[in-house]
PDB file of N, CA and C in Angstrom:
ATOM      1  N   UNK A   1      37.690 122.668 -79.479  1.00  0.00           N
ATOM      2  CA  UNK A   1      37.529 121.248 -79.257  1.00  0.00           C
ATOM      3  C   UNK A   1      37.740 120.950 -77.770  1.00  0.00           C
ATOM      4  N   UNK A   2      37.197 119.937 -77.177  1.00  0.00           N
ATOM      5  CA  UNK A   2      37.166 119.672 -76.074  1.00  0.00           C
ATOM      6  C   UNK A   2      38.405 118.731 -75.628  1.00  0.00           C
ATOM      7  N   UNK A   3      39.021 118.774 -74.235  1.00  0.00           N
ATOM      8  CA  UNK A   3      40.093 118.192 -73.998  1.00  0.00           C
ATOM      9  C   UNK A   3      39.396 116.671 -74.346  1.00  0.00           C
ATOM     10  N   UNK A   4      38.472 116.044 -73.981  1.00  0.00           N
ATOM     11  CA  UNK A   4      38.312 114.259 -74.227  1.00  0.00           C
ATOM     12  C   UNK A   4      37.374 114.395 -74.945  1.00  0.00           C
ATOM     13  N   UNK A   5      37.007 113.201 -75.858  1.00  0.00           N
ATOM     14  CA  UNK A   5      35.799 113.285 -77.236  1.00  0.00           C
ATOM     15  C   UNK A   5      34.668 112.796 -76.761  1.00  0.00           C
ATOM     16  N   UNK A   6      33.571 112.849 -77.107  1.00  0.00           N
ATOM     17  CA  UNK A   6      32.106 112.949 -76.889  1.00  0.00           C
ATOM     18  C   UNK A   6      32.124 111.722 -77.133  1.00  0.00           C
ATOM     19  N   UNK A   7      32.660 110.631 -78.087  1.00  0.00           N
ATOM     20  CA  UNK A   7      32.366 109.396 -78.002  1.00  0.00           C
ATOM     21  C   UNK A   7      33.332 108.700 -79.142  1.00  0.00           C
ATOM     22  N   UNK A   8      33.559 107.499 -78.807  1.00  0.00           N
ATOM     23  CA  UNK A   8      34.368 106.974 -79.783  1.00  0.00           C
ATOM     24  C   UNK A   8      34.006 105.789 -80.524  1.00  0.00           C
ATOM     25  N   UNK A   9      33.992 105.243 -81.652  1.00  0.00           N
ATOM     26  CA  UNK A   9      33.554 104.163 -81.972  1.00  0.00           C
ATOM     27  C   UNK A   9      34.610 103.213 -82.841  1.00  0.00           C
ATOM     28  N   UNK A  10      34.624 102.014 -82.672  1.00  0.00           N
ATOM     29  CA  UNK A  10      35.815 101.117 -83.120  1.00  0.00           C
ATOM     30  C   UNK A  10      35.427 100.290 -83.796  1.00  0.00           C
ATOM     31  N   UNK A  11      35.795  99.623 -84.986  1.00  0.00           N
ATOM     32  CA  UNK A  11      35.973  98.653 -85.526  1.00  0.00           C
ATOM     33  C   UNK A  11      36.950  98.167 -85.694  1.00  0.00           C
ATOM     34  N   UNK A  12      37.999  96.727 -85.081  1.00  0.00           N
ATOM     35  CA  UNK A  12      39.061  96.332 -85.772  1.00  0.00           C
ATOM     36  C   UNK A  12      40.052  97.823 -85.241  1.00  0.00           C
ATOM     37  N   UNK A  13      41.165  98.076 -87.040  1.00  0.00           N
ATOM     38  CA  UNK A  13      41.815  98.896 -86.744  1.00  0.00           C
ATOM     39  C   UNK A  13      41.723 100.050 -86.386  1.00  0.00           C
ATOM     40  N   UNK A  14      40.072 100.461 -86.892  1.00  0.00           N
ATOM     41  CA  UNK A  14      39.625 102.019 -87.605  1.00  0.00           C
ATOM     42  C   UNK A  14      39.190 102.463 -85.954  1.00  0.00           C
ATOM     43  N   UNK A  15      39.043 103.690 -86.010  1.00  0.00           N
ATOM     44  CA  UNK A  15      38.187 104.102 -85.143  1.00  0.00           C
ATOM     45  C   UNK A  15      38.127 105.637 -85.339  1.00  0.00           C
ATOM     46  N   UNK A  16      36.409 105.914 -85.039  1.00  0.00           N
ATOM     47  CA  UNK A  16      36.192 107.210 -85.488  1.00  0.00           C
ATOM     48  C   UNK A  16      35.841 107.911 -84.101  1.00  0.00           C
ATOM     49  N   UNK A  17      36.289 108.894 -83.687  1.00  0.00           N
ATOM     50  CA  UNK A  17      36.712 109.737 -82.627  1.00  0.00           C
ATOM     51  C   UNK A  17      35.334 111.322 -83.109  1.00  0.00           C
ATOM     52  N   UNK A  18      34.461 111.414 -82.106  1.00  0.00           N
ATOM     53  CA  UNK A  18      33.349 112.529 -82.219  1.00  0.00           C
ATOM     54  C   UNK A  18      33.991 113.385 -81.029  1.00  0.00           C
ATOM     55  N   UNK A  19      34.133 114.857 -82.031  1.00  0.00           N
ATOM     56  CA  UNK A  19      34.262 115.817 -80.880  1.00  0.00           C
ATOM     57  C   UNK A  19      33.499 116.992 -80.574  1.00  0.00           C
ATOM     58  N   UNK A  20      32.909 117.180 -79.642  1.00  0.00           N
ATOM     59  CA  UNK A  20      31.745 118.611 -79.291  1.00  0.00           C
ATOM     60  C   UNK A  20      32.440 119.515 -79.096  1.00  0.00           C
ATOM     61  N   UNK A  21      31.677 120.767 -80.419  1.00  0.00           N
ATOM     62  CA  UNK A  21      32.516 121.827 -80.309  1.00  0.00           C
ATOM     63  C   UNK A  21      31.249 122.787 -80.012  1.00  0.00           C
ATOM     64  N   UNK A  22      31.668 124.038 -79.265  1.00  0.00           N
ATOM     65  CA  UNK A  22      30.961 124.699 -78.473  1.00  0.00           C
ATOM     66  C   UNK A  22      30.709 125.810 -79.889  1.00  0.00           C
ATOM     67  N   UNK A  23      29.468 125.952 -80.989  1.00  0.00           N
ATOM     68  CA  UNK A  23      29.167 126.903 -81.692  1.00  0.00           C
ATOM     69  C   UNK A  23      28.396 127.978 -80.955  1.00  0.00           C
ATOM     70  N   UNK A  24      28.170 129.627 -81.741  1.00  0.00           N
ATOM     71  CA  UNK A  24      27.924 130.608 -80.997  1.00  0.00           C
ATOM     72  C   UNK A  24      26.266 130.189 -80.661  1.00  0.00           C
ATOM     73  N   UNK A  25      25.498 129.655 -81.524  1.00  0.00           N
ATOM     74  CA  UNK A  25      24.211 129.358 -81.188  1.00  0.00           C
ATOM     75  C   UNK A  25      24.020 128.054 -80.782  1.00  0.00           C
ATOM     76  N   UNK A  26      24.902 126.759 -81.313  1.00  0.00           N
ATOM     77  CA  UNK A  26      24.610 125.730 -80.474  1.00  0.00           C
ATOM     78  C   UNK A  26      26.007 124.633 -80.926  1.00  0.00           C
ATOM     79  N   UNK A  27      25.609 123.893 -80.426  1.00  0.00           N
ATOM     80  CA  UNK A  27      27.209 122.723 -80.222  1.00  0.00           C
ATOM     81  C   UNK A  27      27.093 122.306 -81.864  1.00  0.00           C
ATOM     82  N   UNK A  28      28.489 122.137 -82.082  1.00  0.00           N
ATOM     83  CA  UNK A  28      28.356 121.589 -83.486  1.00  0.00           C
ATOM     84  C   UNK A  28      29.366 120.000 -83.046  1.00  0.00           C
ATOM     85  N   UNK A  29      29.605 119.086 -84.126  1.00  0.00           N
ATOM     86  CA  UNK A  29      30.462 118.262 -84.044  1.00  0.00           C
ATOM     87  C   UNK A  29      31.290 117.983 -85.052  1.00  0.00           C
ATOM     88  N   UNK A  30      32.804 117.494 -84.893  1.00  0.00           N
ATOM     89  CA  UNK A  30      33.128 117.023 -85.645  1.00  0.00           C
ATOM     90  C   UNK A  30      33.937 115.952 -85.628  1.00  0.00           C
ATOM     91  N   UNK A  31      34.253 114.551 -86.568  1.00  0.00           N
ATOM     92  CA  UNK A  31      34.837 113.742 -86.840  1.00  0.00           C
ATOM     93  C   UNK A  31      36.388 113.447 -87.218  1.00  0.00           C
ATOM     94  N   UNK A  32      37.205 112.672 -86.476  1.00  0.00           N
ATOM     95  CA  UNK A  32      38.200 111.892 -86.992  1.00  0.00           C
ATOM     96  C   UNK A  32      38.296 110.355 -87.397  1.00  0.00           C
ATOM     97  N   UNK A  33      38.718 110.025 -87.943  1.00  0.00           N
ATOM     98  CA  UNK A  33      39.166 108.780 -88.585  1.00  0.00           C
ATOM     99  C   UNK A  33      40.581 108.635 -88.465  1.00  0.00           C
ATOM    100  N   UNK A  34      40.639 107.112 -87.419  1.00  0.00           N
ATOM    101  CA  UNK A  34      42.121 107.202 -87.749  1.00  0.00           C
ATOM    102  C   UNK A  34      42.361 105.354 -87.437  1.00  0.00           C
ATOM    103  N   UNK A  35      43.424 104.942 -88.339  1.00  0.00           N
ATOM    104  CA  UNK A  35      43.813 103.010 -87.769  1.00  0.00           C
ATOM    105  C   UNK A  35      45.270 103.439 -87.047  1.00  0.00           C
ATOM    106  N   UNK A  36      44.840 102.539 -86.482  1.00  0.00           N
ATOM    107  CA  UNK A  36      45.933 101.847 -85.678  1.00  0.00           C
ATOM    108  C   UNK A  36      47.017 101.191 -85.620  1.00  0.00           C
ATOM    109  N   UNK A  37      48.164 101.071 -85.452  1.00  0.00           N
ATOM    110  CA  UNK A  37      48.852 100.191 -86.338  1.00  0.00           C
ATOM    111  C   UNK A  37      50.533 100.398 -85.171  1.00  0.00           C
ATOM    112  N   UNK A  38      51.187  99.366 -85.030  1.00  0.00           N
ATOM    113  CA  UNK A  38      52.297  98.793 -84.744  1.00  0.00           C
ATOM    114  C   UNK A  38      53.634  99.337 -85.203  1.00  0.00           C
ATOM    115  N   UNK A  39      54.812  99.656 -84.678  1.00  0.00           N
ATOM    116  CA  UNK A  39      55.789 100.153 -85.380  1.00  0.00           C
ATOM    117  C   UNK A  39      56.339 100.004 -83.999  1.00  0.00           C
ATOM    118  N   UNK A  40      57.043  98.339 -83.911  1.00  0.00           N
ATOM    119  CA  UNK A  40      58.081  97.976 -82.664  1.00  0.00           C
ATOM    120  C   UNK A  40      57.393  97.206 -82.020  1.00  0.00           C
ATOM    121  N   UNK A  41      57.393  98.271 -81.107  1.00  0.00           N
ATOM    122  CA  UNK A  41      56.538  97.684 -79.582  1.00  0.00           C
ATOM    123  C   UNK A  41      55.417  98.769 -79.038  1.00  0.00           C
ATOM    124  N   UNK A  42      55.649  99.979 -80.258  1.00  0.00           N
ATOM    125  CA  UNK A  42      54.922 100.995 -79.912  1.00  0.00           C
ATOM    126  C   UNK A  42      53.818 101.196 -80.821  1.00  0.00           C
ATOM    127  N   UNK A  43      52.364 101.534 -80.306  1.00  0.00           N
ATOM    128  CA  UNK A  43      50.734 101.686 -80.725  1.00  0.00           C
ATOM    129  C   UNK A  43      51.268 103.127 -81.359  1.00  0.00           C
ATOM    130  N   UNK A  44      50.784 102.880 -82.863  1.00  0.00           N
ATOM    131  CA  UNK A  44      50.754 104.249 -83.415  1.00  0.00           C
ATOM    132  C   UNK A  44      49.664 104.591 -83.950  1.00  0.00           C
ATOM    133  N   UNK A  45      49.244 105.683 -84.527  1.00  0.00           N
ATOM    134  CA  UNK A  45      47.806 106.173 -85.191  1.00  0.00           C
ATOM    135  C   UNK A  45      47.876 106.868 -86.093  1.00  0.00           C
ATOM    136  N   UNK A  46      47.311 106.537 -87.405  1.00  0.00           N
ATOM    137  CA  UNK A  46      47.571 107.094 -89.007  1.00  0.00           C
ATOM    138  C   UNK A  46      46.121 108.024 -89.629  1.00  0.00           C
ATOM    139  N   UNK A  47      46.110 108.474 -90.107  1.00  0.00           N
ATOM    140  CA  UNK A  47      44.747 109.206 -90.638  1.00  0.00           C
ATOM    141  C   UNK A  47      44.533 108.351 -92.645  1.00  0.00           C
ATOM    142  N   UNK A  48      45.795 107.848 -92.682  1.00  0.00           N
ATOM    143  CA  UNK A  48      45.700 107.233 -93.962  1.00  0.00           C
ATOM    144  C   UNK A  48      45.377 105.382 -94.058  1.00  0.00           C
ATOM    145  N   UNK A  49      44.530 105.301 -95.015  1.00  0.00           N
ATOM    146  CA  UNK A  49      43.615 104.319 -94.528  1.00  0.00           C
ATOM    147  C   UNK A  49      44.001 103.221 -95.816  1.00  0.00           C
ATOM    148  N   UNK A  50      44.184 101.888 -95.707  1.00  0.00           N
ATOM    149  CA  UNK A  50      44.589 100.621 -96.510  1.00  0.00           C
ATOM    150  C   UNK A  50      43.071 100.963 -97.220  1.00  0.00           C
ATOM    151  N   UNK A  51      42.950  99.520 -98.123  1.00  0.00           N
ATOM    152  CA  UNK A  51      41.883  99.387 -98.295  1.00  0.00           C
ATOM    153  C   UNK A  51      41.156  98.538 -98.070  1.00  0.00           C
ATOM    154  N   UNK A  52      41.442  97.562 -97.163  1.00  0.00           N
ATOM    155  CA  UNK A  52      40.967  96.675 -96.186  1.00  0.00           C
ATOM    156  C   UNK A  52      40.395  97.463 -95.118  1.00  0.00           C
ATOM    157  N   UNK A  53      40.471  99.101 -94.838  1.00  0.00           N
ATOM    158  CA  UNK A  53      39.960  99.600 -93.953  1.00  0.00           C
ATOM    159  C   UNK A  53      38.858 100.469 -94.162  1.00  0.00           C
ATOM    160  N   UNK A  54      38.700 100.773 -95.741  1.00  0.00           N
ATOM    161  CA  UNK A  54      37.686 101.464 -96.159  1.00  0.00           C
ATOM    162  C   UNK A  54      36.212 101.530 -95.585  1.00  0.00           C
ATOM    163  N   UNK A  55      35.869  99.961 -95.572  1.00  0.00           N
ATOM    164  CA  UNK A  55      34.416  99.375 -95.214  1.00  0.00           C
ATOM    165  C   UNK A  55      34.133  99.652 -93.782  1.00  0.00           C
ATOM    166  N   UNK A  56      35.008  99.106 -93.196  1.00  0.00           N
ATOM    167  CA  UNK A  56      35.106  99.861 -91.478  1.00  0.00           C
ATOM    168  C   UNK A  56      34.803 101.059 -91.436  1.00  0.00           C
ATOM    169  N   UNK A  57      35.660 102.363 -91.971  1.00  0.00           N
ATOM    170  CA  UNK A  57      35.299 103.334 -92.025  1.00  0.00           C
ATOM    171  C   UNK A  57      34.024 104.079 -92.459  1.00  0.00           C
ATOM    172  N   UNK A  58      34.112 103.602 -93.625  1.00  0.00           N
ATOM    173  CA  UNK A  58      32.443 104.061 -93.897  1.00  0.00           C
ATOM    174  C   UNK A  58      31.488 103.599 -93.274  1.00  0.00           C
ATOM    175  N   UNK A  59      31.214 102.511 -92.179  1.00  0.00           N
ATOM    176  CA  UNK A  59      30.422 102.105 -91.188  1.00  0.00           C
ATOM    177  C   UNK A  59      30.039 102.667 -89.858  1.00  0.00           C
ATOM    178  N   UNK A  60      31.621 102.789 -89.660  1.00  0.00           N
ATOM    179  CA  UNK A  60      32.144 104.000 -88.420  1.00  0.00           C
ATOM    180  C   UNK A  60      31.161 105.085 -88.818  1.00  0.00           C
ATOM    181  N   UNK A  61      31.630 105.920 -89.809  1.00  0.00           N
ATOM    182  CA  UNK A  61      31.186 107.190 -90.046  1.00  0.00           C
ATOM    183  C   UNK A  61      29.714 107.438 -89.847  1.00  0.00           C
ATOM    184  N   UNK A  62      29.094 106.320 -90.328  1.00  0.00           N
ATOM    185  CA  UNK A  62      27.129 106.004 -90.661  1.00  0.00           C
ATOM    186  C   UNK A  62      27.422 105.894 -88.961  1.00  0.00           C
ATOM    187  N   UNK A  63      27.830 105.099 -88.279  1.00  0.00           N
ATOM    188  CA  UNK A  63      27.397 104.544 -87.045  1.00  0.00           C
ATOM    189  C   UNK A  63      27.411 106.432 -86.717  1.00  0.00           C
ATOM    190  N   UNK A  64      28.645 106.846 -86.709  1.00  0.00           N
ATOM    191  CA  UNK A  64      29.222 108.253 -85.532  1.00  0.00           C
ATOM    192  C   UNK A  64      28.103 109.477 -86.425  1.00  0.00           C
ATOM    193  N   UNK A  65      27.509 109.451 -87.302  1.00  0.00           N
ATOM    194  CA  UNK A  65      26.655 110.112 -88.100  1.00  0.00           C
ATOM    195  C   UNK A  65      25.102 110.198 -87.182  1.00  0.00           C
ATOM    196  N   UNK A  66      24.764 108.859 -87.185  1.00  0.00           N
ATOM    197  CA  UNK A  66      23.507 108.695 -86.312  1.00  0.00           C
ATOM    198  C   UNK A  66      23.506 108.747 -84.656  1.00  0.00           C
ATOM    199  N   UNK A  67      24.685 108.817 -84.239  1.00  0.00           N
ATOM    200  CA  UNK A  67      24.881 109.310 -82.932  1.00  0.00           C
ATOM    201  C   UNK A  67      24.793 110.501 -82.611  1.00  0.00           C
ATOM    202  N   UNK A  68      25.448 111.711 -83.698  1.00  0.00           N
ATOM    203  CA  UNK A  68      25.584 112.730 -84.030  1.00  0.00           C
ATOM    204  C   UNK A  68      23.901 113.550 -83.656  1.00  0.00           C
ATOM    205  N   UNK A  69      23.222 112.731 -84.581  1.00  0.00           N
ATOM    206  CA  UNK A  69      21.963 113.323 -84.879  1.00  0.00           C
ATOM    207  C   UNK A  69      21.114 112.829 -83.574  1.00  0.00           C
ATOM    208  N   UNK A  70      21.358 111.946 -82.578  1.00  0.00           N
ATOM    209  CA  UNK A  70      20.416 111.791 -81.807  1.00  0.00           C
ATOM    210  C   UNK A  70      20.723 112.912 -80.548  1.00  0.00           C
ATOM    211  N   UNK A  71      22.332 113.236 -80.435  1.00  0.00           N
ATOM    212  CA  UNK A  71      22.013 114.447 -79.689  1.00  0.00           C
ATOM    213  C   UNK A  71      21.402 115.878 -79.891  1.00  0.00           C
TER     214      UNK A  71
END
C-alpha cells in the first residue's frame, strides 16, 4: 500500500479511502470505509458503521467503484 491514498471520497461522516497497490502485472486497488466521530475534543475513526451511515456508504463505495474503473 502506498504511504497517501489515490483518492478519497466523503459523505457527511463516512468516507471511503482508495488505495493503489502495485500488482506483479498491473496496479490493483483497494478500499476502506470508515466514520468519523468525536470522543472529547479528539477526531476519531471507526470501521463500524450506525445505520444512519449505511446509505452513505453504499454510495461512497458505487462513487469509489467507478473511479476505480476509470483508471
Amino acid at each position: 500500500m502506498a504511504d497517501k491514498p489515490a483518492k478519497k471520497f466523503r459523505i457527511g461522516y463516512v468516507t471511503a479511502t482508495v488505495w493503489k497497490n502495485e500488482g506483479t502485472e498491473r496496479p490493483f486497488y483497494t478500499v476502506n470505509v470508515q466514520r468519523a466521530y468525536k470522543e472529547g475534543d479528539e477526531l476519531k475513526n471507526t470501521s463500524a458503521l450506525n445505520a444512519a451511515d449505511l446509505l452513505n456508504a453504499a454510495h461512497l463505495l458505487t462513487i469509489a467503484n467507478a473511479w476505480i474503473m476509470e483508471q
